[in-house]
C-alpha atoms as a PDB file:
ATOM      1  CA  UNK A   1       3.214 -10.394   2.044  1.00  0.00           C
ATOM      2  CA  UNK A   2       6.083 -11.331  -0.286  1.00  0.00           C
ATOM      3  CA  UNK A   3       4.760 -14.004  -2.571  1.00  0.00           C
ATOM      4  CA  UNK A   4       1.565 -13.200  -1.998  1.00  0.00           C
ATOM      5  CA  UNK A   5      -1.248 -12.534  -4.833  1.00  0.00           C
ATOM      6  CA  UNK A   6      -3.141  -9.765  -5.177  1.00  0.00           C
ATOM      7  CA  UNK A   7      -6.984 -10.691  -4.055  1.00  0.00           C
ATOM      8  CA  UNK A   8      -8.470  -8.669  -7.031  1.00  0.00           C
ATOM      9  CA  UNK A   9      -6.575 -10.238 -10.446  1.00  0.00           C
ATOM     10  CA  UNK A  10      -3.836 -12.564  -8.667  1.00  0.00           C
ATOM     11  CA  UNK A  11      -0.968 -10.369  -9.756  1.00  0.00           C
ATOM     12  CA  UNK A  12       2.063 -10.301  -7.882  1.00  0.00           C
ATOM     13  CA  UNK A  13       2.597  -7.963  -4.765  1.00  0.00           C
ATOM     14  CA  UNK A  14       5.944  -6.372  -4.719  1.00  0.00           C
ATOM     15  CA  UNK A  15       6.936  -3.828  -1.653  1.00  0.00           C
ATOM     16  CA  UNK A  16       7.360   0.146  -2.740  1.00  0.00           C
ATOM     17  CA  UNK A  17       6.888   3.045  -1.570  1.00  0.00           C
ATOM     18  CA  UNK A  18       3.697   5.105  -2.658  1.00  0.00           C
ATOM     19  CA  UNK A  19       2.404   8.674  -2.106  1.00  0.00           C
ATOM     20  CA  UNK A  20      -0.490   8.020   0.315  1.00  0.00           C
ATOM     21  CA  UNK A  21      -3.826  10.318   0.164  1.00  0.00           C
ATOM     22  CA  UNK A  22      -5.836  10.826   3.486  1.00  0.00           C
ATOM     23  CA  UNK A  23      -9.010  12.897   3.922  1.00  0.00           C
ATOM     24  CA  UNK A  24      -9.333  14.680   7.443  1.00  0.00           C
ATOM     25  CA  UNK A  25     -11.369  17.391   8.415  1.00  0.00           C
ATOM     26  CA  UNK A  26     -13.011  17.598   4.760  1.00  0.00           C
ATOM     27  CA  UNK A  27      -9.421  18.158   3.391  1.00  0.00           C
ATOM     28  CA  UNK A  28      -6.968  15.697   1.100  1.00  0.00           C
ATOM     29  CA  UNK A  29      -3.350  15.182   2.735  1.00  0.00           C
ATOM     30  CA  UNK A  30      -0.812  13.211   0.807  1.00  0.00           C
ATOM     31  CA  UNK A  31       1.931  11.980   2.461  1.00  0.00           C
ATOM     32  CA  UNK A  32       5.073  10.728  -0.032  1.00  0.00           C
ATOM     33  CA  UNK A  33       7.315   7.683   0.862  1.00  0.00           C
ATOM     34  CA  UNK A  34       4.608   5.423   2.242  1.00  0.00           C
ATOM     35  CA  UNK A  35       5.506   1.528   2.595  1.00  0.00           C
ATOM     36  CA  UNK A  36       3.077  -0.255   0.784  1.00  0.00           C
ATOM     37  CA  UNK A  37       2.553  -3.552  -1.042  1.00  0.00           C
ATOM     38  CA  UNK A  38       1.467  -2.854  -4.638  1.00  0.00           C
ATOM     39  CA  UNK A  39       0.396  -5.277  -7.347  1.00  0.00           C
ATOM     40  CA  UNK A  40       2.336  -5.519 -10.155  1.00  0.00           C
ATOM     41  CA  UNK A  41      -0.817  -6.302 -12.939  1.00  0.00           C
ATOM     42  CA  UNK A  42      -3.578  -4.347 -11.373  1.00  0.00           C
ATOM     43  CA  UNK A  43      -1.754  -1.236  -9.342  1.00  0.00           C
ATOM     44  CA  UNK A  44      -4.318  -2.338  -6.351  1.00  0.00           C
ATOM     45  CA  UNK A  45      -1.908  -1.226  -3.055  1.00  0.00           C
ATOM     46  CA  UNK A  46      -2.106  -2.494   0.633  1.00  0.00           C
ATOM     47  CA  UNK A  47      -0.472  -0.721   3.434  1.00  0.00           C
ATOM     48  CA  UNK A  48       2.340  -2.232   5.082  1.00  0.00           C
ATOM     49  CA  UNK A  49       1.133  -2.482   8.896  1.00  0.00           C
ATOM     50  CA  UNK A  50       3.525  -0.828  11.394  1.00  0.00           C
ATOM     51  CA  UNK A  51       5.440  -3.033  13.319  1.00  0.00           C
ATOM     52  CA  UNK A  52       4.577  -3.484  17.158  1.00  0.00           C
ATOM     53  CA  UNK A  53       6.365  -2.854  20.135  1.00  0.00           C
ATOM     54  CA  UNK A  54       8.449  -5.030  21.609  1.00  0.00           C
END
């Protein structure tokens, strides 16, 4: 995703690490040190997809 634009303002995505929020079972985890692509105008992040098997 390096290089890549941001789909919502065209910002640029740079890789960090983000604290992640899930909902499961009707309650809010957050998980810290999450991989994620984040856009450097807008904040909008992607997750980083896991890397397959070999």
């Amino acid at each position: 995703m390096k290089g890549d634009q941001c789909e919502f303002c065209e910002g640029e995505m740079k890789q960090r690490r983000v604290l992640a929020r899930f909902r499961f079972n009707g309650q809010t985890i957050y998980v810290e040190n999450v991989p994620a692509w984040v856009c450097n105008k807008c904040g909008e992040q992607y997750d980083t997809p896991p890397k397959s098997l070999p």
